[in-house]
Each structure stands twice: as structure tokens, then as C-alpha cells.
PDB file of N, CA and C in Angstrom:
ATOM      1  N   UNK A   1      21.219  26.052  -7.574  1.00  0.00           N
ATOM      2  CA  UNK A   1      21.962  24.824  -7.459  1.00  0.00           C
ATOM      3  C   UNK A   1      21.027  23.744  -6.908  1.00  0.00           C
ATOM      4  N   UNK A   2      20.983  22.352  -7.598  1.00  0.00           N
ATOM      5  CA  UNK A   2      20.077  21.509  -7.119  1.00  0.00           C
ATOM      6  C   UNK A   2      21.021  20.943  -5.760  1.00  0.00           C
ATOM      7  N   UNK A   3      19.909  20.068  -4.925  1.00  0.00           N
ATOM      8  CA  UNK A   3      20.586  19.345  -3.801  1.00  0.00           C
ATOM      9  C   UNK A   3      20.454  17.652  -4.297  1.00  0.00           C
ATOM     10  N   UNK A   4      21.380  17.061  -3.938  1.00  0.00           N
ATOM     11  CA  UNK A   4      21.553  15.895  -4.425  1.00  0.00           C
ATOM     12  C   UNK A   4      20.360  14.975  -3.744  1.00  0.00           C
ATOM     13  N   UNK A   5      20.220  13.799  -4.124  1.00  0.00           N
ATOM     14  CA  UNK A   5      18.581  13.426  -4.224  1.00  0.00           C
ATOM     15  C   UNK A   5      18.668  12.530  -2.590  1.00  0.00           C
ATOM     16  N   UNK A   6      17.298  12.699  -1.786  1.00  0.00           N
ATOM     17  CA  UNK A   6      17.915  11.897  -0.385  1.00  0.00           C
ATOM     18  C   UNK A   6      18.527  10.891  -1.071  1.00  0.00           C
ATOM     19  N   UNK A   7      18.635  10.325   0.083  1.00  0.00           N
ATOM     20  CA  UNK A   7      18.870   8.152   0.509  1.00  0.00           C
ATOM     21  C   UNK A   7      18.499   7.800   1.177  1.00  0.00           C
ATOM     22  N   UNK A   8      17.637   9.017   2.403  1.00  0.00           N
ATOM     23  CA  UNK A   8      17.388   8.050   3.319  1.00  0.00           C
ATOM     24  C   UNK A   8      15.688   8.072   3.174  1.00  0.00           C
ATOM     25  N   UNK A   9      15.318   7.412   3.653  1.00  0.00           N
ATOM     26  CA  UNK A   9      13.351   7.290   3.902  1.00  0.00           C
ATOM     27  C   UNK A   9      12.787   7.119   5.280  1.00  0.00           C
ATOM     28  N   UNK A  10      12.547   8.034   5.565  1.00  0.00           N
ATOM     29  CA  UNK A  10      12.241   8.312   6.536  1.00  0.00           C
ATOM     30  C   UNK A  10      10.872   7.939   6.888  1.00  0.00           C
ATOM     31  N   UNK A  11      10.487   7.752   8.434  1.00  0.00           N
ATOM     32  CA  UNK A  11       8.825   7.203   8.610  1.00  0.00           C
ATOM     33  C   UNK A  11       8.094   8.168   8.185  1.00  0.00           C
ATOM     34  N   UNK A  12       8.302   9.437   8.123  1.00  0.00           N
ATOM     35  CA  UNK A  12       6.969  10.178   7.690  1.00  0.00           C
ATOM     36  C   UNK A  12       6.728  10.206   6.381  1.00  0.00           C
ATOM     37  N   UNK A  13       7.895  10.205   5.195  1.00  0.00           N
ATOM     38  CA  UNK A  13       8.076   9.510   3.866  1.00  0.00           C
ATOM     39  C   UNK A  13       7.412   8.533   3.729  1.00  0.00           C
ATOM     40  N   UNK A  14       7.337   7.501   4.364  1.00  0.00           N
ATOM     41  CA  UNK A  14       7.100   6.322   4.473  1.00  0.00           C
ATOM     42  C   UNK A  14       5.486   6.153   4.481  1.00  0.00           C
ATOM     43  N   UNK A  15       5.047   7.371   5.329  1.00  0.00           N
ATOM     44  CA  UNK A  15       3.409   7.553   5.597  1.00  0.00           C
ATOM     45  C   UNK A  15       3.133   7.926   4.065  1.00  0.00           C
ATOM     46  N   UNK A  16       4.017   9.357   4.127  1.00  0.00           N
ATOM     47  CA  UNK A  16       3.184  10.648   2.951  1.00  0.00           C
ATOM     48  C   UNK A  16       3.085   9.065   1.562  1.00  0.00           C
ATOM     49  N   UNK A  17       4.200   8.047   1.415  1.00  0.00           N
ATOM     50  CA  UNK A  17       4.145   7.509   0.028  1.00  0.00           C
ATOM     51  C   UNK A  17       2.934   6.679  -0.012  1.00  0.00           C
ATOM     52  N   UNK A  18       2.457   6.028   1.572  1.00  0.00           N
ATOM     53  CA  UNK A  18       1.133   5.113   1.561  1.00  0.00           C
ATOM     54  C   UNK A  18      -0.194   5.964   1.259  1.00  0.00           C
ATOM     55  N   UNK A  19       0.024   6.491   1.804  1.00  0.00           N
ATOM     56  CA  UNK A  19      -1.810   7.991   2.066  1.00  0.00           C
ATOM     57  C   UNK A  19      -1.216   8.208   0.351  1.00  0.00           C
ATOM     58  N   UNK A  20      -0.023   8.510  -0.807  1.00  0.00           N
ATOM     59  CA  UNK A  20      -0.744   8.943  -2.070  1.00  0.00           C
ATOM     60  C   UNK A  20      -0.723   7.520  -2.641  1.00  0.00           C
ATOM     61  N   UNK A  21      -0.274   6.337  -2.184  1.00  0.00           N
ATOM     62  CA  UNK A  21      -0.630   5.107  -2.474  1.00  0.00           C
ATOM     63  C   UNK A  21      -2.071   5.252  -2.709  1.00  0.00           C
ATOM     64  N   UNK A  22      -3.234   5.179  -1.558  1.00  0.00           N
ATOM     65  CA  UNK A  22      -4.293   4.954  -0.989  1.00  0.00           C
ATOM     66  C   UNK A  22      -4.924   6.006  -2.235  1.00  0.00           C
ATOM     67  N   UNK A  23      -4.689   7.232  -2.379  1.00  0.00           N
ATOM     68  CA  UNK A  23      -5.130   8.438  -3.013  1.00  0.00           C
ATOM     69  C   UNK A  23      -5.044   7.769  -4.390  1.00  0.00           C
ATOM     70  N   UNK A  24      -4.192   6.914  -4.769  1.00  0.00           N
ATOM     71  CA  UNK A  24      -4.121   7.109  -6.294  1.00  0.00           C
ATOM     72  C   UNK A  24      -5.102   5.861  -6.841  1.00  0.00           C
ATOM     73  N   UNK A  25      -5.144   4.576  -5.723  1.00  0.00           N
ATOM     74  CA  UNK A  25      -6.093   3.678  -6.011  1.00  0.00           C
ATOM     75  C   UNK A  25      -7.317   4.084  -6.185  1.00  0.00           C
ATOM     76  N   UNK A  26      -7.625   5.281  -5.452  1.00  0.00           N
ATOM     77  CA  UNK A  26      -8.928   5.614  -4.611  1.00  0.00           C
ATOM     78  C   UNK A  26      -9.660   6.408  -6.313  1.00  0.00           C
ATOM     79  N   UNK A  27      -8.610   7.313  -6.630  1.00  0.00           N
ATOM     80  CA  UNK A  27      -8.987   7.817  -7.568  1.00  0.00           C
ATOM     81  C   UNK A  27      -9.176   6.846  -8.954  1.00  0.00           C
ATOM     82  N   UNK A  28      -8.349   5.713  -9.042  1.00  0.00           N
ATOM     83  CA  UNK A  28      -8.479   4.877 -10.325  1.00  0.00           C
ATOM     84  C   UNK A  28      -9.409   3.576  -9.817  1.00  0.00           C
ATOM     85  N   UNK A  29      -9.820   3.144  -8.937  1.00  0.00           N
ATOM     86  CA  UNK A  29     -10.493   2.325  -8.755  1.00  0.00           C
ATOM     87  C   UNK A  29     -11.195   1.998  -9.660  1.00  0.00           C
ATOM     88  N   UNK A  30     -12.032   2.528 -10.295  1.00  0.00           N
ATOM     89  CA  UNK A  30     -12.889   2.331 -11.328  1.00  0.00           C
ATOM     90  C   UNK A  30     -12.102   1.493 -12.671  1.00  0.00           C
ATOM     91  N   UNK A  31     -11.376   2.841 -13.347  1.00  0.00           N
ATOM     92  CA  UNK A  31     -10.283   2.021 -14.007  1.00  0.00           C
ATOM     93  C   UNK A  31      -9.985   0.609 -13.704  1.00  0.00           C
ATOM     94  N   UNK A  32      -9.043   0.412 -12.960  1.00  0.00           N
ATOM     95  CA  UNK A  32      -8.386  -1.026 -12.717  1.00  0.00           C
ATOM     96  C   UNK A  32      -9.442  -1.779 -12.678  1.00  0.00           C
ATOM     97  N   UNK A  33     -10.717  -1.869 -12.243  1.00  0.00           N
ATOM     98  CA  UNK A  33     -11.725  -2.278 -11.814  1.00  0.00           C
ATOM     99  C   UNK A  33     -12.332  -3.186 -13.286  1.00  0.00           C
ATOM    100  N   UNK A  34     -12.233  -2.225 -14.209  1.00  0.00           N
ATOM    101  CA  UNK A  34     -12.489  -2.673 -15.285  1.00  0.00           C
ATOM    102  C   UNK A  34     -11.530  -2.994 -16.134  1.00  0.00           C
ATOM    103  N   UNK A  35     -10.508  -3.296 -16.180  1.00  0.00           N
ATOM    104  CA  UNK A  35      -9.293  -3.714 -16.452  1.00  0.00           C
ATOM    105  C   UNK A  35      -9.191  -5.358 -16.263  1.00  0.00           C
ATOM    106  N   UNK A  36      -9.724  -5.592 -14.941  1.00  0.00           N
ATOM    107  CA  UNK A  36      -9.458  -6.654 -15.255  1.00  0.00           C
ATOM    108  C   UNK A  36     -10.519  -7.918 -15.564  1.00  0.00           C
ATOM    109  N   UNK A  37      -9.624  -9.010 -16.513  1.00  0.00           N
ATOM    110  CA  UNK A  37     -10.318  -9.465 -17.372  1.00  0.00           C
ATOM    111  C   UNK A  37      -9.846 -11.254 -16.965  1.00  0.00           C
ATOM    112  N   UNK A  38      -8.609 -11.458 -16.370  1.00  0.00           N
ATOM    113  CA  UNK A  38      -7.997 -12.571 -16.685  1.00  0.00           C
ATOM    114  C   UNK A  38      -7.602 -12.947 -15.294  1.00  0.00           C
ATOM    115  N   UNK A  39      -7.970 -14.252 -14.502  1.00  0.00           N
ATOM    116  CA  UNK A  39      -8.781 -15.135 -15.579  1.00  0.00           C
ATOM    117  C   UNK A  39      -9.951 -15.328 -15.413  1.00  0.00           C
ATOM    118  N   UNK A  40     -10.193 -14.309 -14.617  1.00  0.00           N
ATOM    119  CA  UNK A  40     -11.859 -14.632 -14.545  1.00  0.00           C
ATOM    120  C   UNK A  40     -12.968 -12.786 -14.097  1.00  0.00           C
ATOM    121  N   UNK A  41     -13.302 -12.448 -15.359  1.00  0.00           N
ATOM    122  CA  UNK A  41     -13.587 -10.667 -14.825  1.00  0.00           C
ATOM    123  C   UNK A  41     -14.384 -10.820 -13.896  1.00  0.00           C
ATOM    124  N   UNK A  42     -13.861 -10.123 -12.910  1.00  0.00           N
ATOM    125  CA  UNK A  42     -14.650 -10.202 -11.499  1.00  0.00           C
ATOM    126  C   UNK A  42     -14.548  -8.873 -11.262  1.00  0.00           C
ATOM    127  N   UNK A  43     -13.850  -7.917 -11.910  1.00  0.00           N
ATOM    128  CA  UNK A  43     -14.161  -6.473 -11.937  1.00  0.00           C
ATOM    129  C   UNK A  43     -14.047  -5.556 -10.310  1.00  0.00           C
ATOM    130  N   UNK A  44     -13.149  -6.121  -9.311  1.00  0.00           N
ATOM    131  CA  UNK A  44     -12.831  -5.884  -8.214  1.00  0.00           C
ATOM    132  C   UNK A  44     -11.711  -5.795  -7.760  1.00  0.00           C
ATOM    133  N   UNK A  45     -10.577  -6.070  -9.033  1.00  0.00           N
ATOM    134  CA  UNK A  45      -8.994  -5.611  -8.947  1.00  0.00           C
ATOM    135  C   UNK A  45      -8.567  -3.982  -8.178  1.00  0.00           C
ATOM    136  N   UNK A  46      -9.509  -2.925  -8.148  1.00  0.00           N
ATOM    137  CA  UNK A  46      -9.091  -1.486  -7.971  1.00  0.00           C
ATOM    138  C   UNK A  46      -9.627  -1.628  -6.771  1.00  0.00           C
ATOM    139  N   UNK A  47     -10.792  -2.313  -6.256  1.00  0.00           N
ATOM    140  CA  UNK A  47     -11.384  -2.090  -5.063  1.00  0.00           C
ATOM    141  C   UNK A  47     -10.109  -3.139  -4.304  1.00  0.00           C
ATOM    142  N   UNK A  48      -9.935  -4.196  -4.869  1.00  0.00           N
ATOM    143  CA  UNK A  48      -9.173  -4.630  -3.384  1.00  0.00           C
ATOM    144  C   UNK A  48      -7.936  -4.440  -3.415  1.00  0.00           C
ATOM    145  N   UNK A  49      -7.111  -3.569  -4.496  1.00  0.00           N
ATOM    146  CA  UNK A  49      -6.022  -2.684  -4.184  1.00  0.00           C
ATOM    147  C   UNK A  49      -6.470  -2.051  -2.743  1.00  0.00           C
ATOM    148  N   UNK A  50      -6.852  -1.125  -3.488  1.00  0.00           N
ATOM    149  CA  UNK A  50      -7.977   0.047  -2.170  1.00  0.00           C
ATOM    150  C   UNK A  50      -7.729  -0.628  -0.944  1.00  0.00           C
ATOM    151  N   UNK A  51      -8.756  -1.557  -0.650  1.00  0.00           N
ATOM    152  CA  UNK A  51      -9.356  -1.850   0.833  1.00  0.00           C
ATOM    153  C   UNK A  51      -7.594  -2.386   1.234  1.00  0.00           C
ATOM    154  N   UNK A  52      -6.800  -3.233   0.172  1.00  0.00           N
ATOM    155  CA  UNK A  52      -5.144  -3.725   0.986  1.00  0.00           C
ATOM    156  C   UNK A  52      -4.635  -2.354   1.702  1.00  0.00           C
ATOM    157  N   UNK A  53      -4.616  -1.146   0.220  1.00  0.00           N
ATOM    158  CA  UNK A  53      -3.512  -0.401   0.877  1.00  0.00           C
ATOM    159  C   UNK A  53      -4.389   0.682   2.040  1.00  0.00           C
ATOM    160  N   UNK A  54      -5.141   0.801   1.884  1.00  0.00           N
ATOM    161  CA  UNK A  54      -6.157   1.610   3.339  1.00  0.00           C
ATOM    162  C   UNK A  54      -6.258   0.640   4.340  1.00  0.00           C
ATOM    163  N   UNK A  55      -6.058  -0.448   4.598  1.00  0.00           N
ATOM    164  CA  UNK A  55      -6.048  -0.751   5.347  1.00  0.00           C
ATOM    165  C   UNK A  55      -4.755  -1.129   6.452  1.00  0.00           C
ATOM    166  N   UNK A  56      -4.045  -0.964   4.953  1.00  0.00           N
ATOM    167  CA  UNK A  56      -2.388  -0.702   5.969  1.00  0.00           C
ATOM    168  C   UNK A  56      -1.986   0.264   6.335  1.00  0.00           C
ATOM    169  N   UNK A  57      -2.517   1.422   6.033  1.00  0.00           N
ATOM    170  CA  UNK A  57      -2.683   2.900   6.472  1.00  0.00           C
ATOM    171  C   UNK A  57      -3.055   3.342   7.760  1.00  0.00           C
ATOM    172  N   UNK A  58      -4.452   2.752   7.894  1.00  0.00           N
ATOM    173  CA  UNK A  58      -5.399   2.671   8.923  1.00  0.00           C
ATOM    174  C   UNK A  58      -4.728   2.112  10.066  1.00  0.00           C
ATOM    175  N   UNK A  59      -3.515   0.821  10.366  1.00  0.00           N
ATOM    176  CA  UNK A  59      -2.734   0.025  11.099  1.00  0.00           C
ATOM    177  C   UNK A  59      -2.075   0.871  11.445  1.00  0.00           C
ATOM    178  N   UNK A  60      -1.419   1.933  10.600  1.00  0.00           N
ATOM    179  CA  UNK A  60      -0.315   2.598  11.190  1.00  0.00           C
ATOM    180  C   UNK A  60      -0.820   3.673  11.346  1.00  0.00           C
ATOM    181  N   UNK A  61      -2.025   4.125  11.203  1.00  0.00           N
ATOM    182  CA  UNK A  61      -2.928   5.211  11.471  1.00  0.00           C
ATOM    183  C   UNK A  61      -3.254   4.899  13.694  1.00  0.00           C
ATOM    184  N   UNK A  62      -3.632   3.575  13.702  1.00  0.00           N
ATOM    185  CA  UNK A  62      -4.088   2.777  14.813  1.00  0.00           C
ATOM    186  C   UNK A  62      -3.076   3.103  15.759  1.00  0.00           C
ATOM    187  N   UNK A  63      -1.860   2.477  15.249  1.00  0.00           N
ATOM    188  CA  UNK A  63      -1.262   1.492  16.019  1.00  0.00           C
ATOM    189  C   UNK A  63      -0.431   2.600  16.691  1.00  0.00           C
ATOM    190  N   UNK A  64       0.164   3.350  15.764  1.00  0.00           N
ATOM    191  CA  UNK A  64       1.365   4.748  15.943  1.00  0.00           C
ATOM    192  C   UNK A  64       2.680   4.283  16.602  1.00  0.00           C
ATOM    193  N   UNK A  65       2.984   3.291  15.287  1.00  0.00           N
ATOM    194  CA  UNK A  65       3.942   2.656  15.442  1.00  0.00           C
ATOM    195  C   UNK A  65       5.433   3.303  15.837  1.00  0.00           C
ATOM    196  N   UNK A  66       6.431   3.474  16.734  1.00  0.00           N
ATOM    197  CA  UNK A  66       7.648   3.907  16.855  1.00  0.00           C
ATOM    198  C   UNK A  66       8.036   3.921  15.203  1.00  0.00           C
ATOM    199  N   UNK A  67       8.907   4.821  14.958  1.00  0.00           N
ATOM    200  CA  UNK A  67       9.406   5.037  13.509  1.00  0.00           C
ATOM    201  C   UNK A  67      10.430   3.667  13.132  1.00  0.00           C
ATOM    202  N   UNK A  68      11.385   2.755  13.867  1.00  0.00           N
ATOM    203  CA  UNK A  68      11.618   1.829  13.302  1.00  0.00           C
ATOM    204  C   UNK A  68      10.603   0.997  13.093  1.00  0.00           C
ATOM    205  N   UNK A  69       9.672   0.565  13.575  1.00  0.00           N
ATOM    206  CA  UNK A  69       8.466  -0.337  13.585  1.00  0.00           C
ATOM    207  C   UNK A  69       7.770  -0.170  12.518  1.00  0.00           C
ATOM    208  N   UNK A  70       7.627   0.779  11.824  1.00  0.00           N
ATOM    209  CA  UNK A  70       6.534   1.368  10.496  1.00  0.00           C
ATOM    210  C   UNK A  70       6.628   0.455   9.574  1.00  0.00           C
ATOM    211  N   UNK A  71       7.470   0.029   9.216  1.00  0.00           N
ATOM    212  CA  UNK A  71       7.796  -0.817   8.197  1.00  0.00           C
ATOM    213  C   UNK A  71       6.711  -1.742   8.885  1.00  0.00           C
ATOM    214  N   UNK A  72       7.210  -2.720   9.672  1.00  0.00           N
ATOM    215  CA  UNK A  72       6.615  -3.756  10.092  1.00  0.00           C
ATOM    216  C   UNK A  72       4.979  -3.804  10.339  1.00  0.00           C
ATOM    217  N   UNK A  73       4.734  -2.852  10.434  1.00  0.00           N
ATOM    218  CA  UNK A  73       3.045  -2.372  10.743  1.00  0.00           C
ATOM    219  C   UNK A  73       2.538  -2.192   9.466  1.00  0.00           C
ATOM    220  N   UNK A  74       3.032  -1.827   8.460  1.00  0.00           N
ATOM    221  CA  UNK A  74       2.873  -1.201   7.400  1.00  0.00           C
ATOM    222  C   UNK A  74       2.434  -3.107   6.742  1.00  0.00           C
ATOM    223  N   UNK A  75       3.501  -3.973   6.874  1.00  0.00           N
ATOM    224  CA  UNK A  75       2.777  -4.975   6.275  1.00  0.00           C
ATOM    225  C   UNK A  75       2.315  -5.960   7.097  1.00  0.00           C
ATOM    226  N   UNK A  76       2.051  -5.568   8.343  1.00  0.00           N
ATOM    227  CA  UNK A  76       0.979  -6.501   9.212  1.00  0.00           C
ATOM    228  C   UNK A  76      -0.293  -6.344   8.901  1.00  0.00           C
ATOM    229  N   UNK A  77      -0.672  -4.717   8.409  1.00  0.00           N
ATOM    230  CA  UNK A  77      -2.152  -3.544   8.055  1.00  0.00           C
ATOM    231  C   UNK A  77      -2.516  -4.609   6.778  1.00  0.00           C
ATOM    232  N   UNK A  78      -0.922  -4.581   5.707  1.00  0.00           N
ATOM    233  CA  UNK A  78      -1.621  -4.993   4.456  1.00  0.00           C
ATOM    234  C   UNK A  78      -1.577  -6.630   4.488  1.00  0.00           C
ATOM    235  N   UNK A  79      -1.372  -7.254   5.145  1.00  0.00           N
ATOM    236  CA  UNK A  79      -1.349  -8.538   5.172  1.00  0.00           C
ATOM    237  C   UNK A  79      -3.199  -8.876   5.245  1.00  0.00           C
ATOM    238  N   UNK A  80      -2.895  -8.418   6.784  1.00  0.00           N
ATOM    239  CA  UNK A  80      -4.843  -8.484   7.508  1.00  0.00           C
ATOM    240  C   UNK A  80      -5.888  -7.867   6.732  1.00  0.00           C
ATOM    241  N   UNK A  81      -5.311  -7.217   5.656  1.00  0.00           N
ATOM    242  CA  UNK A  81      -6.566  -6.375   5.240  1.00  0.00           C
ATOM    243  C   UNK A  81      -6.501  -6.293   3.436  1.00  0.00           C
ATOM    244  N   UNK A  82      -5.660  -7.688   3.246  1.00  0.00           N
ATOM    245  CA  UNK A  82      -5.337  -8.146   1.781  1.00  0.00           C
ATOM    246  C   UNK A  82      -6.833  -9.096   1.156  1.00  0.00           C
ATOM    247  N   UNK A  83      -7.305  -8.652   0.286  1.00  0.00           N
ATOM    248  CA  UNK A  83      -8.557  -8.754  -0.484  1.00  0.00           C
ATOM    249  C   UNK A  83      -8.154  -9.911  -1.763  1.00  0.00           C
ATOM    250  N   UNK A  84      -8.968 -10.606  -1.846  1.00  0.00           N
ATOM    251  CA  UNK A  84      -8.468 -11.165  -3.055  1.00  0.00           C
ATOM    252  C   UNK A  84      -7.155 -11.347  -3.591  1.00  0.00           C
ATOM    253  N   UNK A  85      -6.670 -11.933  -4.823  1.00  0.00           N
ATOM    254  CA  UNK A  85      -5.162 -11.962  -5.098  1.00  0.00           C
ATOM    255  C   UNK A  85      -4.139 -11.102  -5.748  1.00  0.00           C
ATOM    256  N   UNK A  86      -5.154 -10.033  -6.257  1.00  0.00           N
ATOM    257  CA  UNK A  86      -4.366  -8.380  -6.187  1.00  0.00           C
ATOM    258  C   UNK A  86      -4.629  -8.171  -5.121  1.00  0.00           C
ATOM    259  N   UNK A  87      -4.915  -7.875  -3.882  1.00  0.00           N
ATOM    260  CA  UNK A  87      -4.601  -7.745  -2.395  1.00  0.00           C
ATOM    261  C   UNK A  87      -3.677  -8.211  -1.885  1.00  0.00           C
ATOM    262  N   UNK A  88      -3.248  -9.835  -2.208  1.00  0.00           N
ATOM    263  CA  UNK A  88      -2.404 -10.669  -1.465  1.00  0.00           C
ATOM    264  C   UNK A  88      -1.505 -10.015  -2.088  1.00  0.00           C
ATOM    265  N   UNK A  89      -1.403 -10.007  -3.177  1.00  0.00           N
ATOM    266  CA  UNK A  89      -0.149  -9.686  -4.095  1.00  0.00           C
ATOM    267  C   UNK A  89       0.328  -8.433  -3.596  1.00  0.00           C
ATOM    268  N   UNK A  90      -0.317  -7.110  -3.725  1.00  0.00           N
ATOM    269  CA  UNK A  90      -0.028  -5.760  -2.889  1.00  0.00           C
ATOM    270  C   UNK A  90       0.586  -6.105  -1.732  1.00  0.00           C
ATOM    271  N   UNK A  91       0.129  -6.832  -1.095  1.00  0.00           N
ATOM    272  CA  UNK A  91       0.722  -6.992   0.300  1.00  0.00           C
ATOM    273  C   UNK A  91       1.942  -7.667   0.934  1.00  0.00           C
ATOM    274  N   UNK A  92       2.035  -8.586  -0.588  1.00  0.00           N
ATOM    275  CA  UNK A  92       3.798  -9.170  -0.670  1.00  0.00           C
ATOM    276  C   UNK A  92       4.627  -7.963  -1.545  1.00  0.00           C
ATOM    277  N   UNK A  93       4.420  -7.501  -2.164  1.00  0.00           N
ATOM    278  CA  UNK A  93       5.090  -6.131  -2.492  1.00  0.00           C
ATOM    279  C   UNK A  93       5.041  -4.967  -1.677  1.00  0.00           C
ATOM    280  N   UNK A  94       4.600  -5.122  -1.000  1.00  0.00           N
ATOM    281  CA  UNK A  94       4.901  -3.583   0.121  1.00  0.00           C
ATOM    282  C   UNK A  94       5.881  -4.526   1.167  1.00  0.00           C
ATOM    283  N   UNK A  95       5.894  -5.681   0.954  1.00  0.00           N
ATOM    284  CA  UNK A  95       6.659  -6.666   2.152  1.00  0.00           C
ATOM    285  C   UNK A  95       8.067  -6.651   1.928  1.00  0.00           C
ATOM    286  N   UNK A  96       8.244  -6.743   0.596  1.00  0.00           N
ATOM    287  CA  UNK A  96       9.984  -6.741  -0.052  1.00  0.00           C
ATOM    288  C   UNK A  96       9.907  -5.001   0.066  1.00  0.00           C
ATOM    289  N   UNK A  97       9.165  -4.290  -0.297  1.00  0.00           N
ATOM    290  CA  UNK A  97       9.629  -2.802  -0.258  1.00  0.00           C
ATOM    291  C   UNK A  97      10.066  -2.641   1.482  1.00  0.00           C
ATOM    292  N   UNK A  98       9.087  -3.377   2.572  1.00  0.00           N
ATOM    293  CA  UNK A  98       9.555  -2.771   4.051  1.00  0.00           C
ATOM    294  C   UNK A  98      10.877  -3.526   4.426  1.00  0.00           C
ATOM    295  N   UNK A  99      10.866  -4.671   3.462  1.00  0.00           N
ATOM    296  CA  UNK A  99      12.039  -5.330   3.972  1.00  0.00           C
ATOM    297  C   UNK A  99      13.584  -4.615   3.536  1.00  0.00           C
ATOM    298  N   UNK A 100      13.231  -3.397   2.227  1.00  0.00           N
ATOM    299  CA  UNK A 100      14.009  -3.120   2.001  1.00  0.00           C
ATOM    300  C   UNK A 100      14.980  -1.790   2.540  1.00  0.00           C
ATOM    301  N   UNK A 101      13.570  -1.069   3.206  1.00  0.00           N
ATOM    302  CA  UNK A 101      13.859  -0.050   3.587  1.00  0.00           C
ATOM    303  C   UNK A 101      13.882  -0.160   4.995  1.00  0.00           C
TER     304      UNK A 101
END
């Protein structure tokens, strides 16, 4: 018999989804890297994914934020440590995701 799917998200959820965040950039970096083209190839789209979301990792790696607080640490890390405008951008999307959860 299956169990019905959570609802809730919990802070350590919250970690395990950033660390395979971090893992999955880490591994495609290259990819994205060369992906991008528009509007100007600067070929550093995967790296400053990377350095945004490791570095919001690293914050809540630091900081060891109380479990309501994670959220909030989570996009203080990626704010301060947002690279270029796929960085900024990562870092307003993890912002509506903490705001949501």
C-alpha cells in the first residue's frame, strides 16, 4: 500500500533539496555553460548557477540557522553570493520558493 505524498517540507528537506540543487549544477556546469548564447556568450551561465546555489548552502552550512529561519538564510546565502544575471535570477527564485514554504 502506498503512503499518501507529504505536505509538509521540512528544514532538513529543505537542506537535502539545496546540496542536490548544488550537485546537479556542479555536475552540468559545463553544459549550461555552453548553452548559453543570448545575448551575449559569455559561457558562465552553469558556473554562476553553481557559485549562487553553493553559496546559499554554505550560509546555512555557516550560520545553522533555527529550522524556521532556513528559509530566510537560504535566500540571504543566495542573494550575497548571486553571480551575474542567472545568479540574480536563481536567487529571486529560491526567494518566491522560501516565501512559499
Amino acid at each position: 500500500m502506498s503512503q499518501p505524498p507529504q505536505t509538509v517540507l521540512r528544514a532538513g528537506d529543505l537542506r537535502v533539496l539545496l546540496e542536490r540543487l548544488v550537485d546537479a549544477f556542479d555536475a552540468h556546469r559545463d553544459e549550461i555553460d555552453a548553452l548559453n548564447v543570448f545575448p551575449v556568450p559569455d559561457g558562465d551561465t552553469g558556473t554562476n548557477l553553481l557559485h549562487t546555489a553553493r553559496t546559499a548552502l554554505d550560509e546555512i552550512r555557516l550560520r545553522r540557522p533555527a529550522d524556521e529561519m532556513l528559509p530566510a538564510t537560504l535566500v540571504r546565502g543566495a542573494l550575497l553570493g548571486a553571480r551575474g544575471n542567472s545568479g540574480v535570477i536563481l536567487s529571486q527564485v529560491l526567494r518566491g520558493f522560501a516565501d512559499t514554504v
